[in-house]
C-alpha atoms as a PDB file:
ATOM      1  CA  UNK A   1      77.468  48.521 201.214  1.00  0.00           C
ATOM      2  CA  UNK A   2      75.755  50.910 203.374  1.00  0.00           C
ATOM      3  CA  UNK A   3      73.073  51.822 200.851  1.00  0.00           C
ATOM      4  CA  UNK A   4      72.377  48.178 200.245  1.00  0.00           C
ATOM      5  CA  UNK A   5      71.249  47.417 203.876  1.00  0.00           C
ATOM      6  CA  UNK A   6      69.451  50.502 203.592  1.00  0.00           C
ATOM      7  CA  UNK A   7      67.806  49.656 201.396  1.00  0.00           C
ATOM      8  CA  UNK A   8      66.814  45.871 202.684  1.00  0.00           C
ATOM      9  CA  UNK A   9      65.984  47.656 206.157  1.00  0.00           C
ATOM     10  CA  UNK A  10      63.409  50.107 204.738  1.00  0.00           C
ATOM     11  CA  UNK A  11      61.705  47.161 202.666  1.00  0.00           C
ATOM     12  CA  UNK A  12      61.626  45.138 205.511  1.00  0.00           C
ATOM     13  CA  UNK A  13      59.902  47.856 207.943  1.00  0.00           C
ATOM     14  CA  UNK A  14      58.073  49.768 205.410  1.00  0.00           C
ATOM     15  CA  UNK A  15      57.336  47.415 202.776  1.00  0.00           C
ATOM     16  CA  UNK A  16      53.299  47.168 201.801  1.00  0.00           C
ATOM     17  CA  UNK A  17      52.210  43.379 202.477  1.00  0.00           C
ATOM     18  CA  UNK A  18      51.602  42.192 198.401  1.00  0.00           C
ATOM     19  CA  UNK A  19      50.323  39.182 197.123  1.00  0.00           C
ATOM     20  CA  UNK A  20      52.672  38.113 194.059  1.00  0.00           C
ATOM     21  CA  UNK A  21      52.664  35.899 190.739  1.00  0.00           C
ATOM     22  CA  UNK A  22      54.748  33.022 192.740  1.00  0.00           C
ATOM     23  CA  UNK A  23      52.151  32.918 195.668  1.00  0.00           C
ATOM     24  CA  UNK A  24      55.096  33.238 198.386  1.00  0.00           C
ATOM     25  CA  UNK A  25      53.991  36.732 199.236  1.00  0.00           C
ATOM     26  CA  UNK A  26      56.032  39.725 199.779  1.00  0.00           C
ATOM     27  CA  UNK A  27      56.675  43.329 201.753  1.00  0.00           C
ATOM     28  CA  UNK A  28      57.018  45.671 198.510  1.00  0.00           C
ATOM     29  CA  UNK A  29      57.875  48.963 198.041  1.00  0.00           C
ATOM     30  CA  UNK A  30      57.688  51.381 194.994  1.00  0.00           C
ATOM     31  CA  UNK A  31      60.666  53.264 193.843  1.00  0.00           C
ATOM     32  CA  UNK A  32      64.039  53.440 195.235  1.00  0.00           C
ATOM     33  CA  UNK A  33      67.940  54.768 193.983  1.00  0.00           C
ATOM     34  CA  UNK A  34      71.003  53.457 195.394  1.00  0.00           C
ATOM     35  CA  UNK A  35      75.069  54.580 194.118  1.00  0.00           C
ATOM     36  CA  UNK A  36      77.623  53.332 194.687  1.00  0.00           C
ATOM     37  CA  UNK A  37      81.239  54.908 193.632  1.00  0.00           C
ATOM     38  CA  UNK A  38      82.960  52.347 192.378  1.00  0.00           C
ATOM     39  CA  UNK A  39      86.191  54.159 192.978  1.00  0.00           C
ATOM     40  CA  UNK A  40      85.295  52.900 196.702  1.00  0.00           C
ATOM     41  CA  UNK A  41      85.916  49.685 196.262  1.00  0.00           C
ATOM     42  CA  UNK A  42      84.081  46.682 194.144  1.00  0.00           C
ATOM     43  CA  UNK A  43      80.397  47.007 195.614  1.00  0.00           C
ATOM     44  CA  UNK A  44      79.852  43.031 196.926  1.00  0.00           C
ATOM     45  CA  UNK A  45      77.732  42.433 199.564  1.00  0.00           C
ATOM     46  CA  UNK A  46      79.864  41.643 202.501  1.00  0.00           C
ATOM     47  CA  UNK A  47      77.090  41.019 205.319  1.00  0.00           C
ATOM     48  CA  UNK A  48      76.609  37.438 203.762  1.00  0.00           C
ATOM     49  CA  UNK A  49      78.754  35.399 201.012  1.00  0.00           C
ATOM     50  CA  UNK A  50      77.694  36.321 197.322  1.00  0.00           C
ATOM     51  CA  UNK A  51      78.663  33.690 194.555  1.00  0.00           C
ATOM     52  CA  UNK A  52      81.126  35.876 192.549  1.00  0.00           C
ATOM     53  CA  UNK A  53      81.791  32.985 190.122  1.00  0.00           C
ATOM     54  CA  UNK A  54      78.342  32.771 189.303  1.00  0.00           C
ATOM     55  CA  UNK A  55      77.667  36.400 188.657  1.00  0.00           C
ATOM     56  CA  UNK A  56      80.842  36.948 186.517  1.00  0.00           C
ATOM     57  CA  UNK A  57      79.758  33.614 184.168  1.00  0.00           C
ATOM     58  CA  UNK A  58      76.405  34.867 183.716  1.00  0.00           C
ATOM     59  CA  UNK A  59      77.321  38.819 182.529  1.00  0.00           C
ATOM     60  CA  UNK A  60      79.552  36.501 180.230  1.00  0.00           C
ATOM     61  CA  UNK A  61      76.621  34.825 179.168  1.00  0.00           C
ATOM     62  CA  UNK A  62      74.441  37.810 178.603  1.00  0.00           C
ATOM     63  CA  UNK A  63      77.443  39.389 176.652  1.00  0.00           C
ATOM     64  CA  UNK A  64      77.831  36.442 174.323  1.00  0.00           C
ATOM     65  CA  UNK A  65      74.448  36.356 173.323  1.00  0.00           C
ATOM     66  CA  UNK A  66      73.327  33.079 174.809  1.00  0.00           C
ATOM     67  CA  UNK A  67      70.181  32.011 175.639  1.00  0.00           C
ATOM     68  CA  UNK A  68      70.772  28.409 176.407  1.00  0.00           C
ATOM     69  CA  UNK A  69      70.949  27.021 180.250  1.00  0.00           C
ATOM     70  CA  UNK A  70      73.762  24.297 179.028  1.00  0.00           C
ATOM     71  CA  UNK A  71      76.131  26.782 178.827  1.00  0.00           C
ATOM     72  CA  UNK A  72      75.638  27.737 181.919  1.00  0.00           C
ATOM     73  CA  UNK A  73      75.749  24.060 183.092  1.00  0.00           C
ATOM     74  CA  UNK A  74      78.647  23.191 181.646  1.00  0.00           C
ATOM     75  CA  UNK A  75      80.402  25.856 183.697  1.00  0.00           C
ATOM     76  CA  UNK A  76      78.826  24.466 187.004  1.00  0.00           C
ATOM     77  CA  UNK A  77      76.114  28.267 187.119  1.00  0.00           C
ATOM     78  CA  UNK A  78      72.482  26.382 188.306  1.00  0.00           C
ATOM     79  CA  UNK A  79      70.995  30.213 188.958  1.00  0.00           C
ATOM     80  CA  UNK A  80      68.731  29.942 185.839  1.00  0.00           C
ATOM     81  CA  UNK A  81      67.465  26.239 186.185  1.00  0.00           C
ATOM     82  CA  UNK A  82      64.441  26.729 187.793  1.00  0.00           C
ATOM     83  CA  UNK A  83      63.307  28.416 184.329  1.00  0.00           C
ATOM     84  CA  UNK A  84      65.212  26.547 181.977  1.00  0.00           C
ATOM     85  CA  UNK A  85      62.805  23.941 182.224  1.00  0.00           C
ATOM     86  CA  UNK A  86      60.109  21.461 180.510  1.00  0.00           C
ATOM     87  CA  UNK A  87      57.933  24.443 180.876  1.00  0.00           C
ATOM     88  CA  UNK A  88      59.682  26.060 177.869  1.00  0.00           C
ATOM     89  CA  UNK A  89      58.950  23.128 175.543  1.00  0.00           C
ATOM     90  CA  UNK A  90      55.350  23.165 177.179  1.00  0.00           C
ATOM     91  CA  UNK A  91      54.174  26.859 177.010  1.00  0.00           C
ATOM     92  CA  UNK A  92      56.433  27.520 174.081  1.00  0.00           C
ATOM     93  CA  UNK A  93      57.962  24.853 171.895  1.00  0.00           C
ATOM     94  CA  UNK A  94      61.134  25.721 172.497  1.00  0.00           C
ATOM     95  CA  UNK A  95      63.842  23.642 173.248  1.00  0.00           C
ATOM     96  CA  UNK A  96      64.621  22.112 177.145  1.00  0.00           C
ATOM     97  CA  UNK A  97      66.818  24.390 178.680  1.00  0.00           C
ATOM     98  CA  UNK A  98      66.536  27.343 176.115  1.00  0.00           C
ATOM     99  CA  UNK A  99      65.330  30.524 177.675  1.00  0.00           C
ATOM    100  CA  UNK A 100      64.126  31.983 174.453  1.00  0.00           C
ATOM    101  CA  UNK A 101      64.653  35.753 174.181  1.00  0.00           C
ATOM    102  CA  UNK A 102      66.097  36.779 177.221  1.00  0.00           C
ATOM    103  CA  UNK A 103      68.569  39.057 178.468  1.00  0.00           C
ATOM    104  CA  UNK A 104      71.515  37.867 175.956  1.00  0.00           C
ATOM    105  CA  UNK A 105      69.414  38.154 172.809  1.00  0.00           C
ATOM    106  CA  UNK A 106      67.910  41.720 173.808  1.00  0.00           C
ATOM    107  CA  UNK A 107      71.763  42.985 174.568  1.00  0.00           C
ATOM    108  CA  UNK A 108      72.667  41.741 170.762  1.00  0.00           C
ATOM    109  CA  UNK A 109      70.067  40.632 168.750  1.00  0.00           C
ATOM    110  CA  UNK A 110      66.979  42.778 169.257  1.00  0.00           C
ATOM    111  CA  UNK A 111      64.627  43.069 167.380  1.00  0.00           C
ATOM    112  CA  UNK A 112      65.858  39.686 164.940  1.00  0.00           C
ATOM    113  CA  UNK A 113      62.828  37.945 163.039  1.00  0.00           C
ATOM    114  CA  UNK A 114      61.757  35.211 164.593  1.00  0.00           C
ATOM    115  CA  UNK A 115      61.864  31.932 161.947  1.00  0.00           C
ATOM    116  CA  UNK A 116      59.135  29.769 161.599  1.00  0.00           C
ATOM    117  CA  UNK A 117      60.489  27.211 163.923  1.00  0.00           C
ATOM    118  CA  UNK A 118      61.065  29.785 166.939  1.00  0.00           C
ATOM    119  CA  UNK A 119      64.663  30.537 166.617  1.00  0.00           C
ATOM    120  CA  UNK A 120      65.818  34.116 165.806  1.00  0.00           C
ATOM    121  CA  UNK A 121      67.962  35.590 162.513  1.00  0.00           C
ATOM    122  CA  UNK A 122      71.117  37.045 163.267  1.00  0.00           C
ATOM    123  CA  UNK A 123      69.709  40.647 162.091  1.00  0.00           C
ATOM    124  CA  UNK A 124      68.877  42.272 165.147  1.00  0.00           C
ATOM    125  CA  UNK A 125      70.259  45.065 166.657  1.00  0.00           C
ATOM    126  CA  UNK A 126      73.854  44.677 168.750  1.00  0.00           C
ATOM    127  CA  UNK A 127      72.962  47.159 171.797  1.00  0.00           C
ATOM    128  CA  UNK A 128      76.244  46.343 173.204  1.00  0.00           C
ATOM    129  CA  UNK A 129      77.967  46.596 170.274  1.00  0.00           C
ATOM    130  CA  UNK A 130      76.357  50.242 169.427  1.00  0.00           C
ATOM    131  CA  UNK A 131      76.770  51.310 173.360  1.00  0.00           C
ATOM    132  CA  UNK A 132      80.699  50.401 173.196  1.00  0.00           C
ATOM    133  CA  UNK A 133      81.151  52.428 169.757  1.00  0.00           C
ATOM    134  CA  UNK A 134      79.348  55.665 171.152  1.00  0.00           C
ATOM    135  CA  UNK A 135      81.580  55.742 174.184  1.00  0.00           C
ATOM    136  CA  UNK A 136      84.597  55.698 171.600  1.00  0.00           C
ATOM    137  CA  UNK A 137      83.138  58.232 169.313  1.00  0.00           C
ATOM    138  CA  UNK A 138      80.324  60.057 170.730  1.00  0.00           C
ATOM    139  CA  UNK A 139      80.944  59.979 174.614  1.00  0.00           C
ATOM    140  CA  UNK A 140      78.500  62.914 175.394  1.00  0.00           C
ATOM    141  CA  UNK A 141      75.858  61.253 173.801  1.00  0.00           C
ATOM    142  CA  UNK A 142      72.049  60.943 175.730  1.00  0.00           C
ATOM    143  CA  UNK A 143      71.609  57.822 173.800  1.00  0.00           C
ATOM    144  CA  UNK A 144      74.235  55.147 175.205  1.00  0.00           C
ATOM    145  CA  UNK A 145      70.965  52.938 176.156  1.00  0.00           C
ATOM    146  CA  UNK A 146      70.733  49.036 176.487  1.00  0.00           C
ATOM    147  CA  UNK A 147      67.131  48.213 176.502  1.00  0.00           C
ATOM    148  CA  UNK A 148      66.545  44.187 177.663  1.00  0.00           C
ATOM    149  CA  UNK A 149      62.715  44.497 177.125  1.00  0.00           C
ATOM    150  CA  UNK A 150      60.968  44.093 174.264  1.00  0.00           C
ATOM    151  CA  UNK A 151      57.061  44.715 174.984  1.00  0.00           C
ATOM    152  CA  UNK A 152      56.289  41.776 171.886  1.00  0.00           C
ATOM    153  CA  UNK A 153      58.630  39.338 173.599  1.00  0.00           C
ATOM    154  CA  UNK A 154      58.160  39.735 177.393  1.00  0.00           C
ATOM    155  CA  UNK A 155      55.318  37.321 177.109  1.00  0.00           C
ATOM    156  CA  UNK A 156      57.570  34.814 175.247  1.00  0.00           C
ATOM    157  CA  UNK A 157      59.684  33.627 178.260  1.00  0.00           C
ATOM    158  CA  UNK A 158      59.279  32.446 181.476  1.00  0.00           C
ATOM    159  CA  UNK A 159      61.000  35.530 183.090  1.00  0.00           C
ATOM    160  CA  UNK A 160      60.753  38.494 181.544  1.00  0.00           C
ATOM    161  CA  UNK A 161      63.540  40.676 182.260  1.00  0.00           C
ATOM    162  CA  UNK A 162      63.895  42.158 185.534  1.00  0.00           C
ATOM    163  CA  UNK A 163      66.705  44.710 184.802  1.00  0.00           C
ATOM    164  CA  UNK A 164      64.725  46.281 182.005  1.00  0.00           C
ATOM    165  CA  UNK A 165      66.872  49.169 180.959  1.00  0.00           C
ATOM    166  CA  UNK A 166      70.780  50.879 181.529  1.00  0.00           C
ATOM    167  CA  UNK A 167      72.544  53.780 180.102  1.00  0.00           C
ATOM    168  CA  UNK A 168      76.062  54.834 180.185  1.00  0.00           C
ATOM    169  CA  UNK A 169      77.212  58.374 180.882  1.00  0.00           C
ATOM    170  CA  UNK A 170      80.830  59.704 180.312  1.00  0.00           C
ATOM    171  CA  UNK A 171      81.647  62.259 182.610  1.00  0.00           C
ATOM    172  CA  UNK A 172      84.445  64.922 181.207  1.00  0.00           C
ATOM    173  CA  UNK A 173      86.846  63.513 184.055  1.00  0.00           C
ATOM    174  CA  UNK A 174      86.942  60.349 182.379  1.00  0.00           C
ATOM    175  CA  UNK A 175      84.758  57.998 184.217  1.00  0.00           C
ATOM    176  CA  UNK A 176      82.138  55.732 183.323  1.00  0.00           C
ATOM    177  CA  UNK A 177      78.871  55.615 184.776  1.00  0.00           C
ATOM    178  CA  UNK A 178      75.901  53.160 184.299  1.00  0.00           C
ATOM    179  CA  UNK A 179      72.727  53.638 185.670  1.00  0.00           C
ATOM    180  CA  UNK A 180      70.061  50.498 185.580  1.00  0.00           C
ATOM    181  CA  UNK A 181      66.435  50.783 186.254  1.00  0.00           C
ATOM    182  CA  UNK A 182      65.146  47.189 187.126  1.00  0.00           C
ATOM    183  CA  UNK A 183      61.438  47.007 187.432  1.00  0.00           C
ATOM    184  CA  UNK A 184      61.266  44.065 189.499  1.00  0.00           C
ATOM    185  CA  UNK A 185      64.129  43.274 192.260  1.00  0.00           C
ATOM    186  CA  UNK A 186      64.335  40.177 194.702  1.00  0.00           C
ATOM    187  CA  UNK A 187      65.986  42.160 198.095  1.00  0.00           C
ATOM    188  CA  UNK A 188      67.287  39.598 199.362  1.00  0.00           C
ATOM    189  CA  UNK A 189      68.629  36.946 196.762  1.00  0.00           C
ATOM    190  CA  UNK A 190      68.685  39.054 193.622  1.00  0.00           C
ATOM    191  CA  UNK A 191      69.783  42.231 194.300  1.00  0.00           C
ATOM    192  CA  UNK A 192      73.270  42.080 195.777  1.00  0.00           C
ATOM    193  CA  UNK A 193      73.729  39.994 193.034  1.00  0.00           C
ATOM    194  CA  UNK A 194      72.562  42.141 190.110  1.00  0.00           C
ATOM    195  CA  UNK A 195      74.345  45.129 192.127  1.00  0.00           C
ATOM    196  CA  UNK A 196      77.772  43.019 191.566  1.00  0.00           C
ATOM    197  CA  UNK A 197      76.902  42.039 188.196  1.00  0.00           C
ATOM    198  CA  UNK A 198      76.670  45.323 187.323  1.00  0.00           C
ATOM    199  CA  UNK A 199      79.153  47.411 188.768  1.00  0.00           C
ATOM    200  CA  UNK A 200      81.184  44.399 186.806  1.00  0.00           C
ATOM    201  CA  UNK A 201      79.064  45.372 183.074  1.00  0.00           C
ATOM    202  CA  UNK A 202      80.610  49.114 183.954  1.00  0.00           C
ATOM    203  CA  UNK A 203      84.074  48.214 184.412  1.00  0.00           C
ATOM    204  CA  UNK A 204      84.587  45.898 181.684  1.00  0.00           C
ATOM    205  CA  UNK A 205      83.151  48.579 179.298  1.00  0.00           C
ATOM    206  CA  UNK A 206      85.243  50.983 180.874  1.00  0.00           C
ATOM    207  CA  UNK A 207      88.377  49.327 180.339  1.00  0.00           C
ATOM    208  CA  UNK A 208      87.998  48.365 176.949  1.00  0.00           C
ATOM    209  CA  UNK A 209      86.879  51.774 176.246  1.00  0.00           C
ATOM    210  CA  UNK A 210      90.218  53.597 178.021  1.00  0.00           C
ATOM    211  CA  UNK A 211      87.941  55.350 181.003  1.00  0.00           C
ATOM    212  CA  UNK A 212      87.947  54.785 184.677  1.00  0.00           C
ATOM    213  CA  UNK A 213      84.400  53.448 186.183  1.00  0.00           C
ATOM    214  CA  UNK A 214      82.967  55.983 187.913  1.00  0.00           C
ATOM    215  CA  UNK A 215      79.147  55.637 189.505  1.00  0.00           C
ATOM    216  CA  UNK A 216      76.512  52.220 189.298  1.00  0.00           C
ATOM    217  CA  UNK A 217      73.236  53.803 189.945  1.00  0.00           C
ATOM    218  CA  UNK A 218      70.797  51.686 190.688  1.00  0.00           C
ATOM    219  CA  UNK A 219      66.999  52.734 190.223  1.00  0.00           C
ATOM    220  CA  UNK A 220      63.738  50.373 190.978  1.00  0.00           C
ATOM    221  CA  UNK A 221      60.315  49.537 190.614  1.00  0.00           C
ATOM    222  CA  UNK A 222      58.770  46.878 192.892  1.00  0.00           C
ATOM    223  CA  UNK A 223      61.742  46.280 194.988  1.00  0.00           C
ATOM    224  CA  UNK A 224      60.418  43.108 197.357  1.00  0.00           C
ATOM    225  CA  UNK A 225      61.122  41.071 200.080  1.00  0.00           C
ATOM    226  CA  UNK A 226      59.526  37.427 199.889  1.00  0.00           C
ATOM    227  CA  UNK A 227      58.148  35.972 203.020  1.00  0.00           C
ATOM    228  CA  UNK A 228      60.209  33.218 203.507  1.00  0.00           C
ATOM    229  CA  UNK A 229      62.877  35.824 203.474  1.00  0.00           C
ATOM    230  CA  UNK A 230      62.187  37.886 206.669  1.00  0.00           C
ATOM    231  CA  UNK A 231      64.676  35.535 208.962  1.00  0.00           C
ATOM    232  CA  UNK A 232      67.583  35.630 207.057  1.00  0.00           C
ATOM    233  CA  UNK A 233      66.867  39.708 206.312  1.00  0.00           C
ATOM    234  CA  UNK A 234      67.031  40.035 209.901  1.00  0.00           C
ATOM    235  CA  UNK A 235      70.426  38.015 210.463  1.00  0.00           C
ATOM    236  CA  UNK A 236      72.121  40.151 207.520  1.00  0.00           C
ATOM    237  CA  UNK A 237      71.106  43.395 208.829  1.00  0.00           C
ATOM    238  CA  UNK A 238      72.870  42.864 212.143  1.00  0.00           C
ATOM    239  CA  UNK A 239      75.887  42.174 211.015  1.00  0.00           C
ATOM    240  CA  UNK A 240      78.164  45.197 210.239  1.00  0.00           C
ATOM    241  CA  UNK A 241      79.353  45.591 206.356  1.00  0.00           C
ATOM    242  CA  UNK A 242      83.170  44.766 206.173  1.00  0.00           C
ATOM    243  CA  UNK A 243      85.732  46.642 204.055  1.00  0.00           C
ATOM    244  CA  UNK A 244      84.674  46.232 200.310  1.00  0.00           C
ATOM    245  CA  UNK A 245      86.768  44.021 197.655  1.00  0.00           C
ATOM    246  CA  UNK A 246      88.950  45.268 194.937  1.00  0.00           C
ATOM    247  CA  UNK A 247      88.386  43.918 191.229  1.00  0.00           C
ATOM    248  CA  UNK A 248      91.253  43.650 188.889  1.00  0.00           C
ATOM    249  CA  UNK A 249      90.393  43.052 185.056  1.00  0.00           C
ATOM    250  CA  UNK A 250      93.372  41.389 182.787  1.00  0.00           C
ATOM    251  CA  UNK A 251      94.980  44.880 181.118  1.00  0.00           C
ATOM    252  CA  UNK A 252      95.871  42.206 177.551  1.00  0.00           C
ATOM    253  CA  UNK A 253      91.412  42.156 177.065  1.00  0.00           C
ATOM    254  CA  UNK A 254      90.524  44.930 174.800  1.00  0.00           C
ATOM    255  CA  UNK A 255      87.548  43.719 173.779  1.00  0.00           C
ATOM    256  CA  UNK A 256      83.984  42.779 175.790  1.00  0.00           C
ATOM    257  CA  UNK A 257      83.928  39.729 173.036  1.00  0.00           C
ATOM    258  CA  UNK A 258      87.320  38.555 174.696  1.00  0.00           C
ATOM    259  CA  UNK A 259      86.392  38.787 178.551  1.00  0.00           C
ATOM    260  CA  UNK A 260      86.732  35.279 180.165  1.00  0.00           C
ATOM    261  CA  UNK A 261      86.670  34.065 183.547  1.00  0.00           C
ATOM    262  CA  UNK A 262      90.178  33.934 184.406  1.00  0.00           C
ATOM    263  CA  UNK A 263      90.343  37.774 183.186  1.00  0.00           C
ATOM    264  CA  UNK A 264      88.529  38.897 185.977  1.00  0.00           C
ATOM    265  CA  UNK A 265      89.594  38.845 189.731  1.00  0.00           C
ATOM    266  CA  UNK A 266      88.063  40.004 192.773  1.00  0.00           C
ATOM    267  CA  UNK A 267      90.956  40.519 195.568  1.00  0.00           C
ATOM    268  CA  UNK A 268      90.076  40.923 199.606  1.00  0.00           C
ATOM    269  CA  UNK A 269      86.227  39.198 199.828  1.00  0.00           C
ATOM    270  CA  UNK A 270      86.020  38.785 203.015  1.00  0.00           C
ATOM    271  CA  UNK A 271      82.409  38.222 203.270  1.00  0.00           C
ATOM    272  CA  UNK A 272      79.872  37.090 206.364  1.00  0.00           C
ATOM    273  CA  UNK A 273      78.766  33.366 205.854  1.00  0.00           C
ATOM    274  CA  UNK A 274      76.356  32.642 203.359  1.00  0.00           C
ATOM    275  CA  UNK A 275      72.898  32.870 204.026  1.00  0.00           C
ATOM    276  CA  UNK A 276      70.772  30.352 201.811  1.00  0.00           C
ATOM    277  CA  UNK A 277      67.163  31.063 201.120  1.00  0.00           C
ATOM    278  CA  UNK A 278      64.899  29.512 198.750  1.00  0.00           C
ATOM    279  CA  UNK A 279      64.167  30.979 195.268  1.00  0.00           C
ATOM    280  CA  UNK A 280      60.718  32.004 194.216  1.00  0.00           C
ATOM    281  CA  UNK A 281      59.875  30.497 190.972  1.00  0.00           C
END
């Protein structure tokens, strides 16, 4: 996790001094690719604990569809509550506790009409669903693209989507590769976390698609360190990176629809301790 720490070193040193939307403040920098070869290991931070429970229920979430924080609840995942809340029955009449058309809904509905009471029609567009079947039948296509933002919605949730856009590439080797370009990234709390959550998105649809995962590339916009940050940044980058995990997916799932918790294991963590900061809202 070399490139990681990298990564948080040169936004840490370099970063231009920003004012932001959540009035924390942060050290910013513009542009930025990490990869990581997943046939190195499973690419989790290991300078600090990440919450691998919470990252694999939440790509479960996104792949199901959901929108609603309950589900998440009900599985003991907080990490979207500090959206999920009155503020969506305030600003947009939704709902407490459901996100409206976030990252779930973009994956498989986009583009559904909206009814007149807010809620979507099932007739969007499955991006996941179309992704999965070009790997099958069309692997050398330039068009295996998952877009999560939608310029009319962005301004219909709390958080727009961060991790705007990914694409799959099939390499004639057999691998899978996914490369993500996230226009905003949190350094410090976000991004080992949406680095893990990710690498996990390109093995699942490697497996059920009969390949081998191959490269996560990771590209940004305004990748940012917040302020109230700086301290624990400087604790993680002096530890050294320990050997990286190994992640084992249940050979009986076939299909993404089918993925559950228990189907996915990550073997050898042997991380740092945690690190706790507090989230910018």
């Amino acid at each position: 996790m070399r490139q990681y720490l990298d990564l948080l070193a040169a936004v840490l040193n370099e970063g231009e001094e920003r004012v932001d939307r959540t009035g924390v403040g942060t050290f910013s920098l513009f542009g930025w690719q990490s990869r990581y070869d997943l046939a190195d290991g499973f690419p989790l931070v290991t300078t600090k604990k990440v919450h691998l429970r919470s990252v694999v229920i939440e790509l479960l979430w996104f792949l199901r569809g959901r929108t609603d924080n309950s589900w998440l609840n009900e599985r003991g995942v907080t990490i979207w509550d500090e959206w999920a809340t009155a503020d969506q029955t305030g600003r947009f009449g939704r709902r407490e506790g459901d996100l409206g058309p976030v990252y779930g809904h973009q994956w498989r509905n986009f583009g559904a009409t909206v009814r007149p009471d807010g809620t979507f029609a099932d007739d969007g567009v499955d991006q996941i669903a179309r992704a999965v079947e070009l790997i099958r039948s069309d692997p050398t296509s330039r068009r295996i693209v998952v877009s999560g933002w939608h310029p009319a919605e962005a301004a219909a949730v709390t958080l727009p989507p961060c991790h705007t856009l990914f694409q799959f590439y099939v390499s004639g080797d057999g691998r899978l590769s996914c490369q993500l370009y996230q226009r905003s990234a949190d350094v410090f709390l976000g991004v080992p976390f949406n680095i893990a959550s990710y690498a996990l998105l390109t093995h699942l649809v490697a497996h059920v698609t009969g390949l081998r995962p191959g490269h996560f590339v990771h590209s940004f916009g305004d990748v940012h360190l917040y302020r109230n940050h700086v301290e624990q940044a400087r604790v993680q980058l002096g530890r050294e990176p320990r050997p990286l995990p190994r992640l084992e997916i249940d050979p009986a799932v076939t299909e993404l629809e089918h993925v559950e918790l228990e189907h996915v294991r990550v073997l050898d963590y042997d991380p740092a301790p945690a690190l706790p900061a507090p989230v910018a809202v």
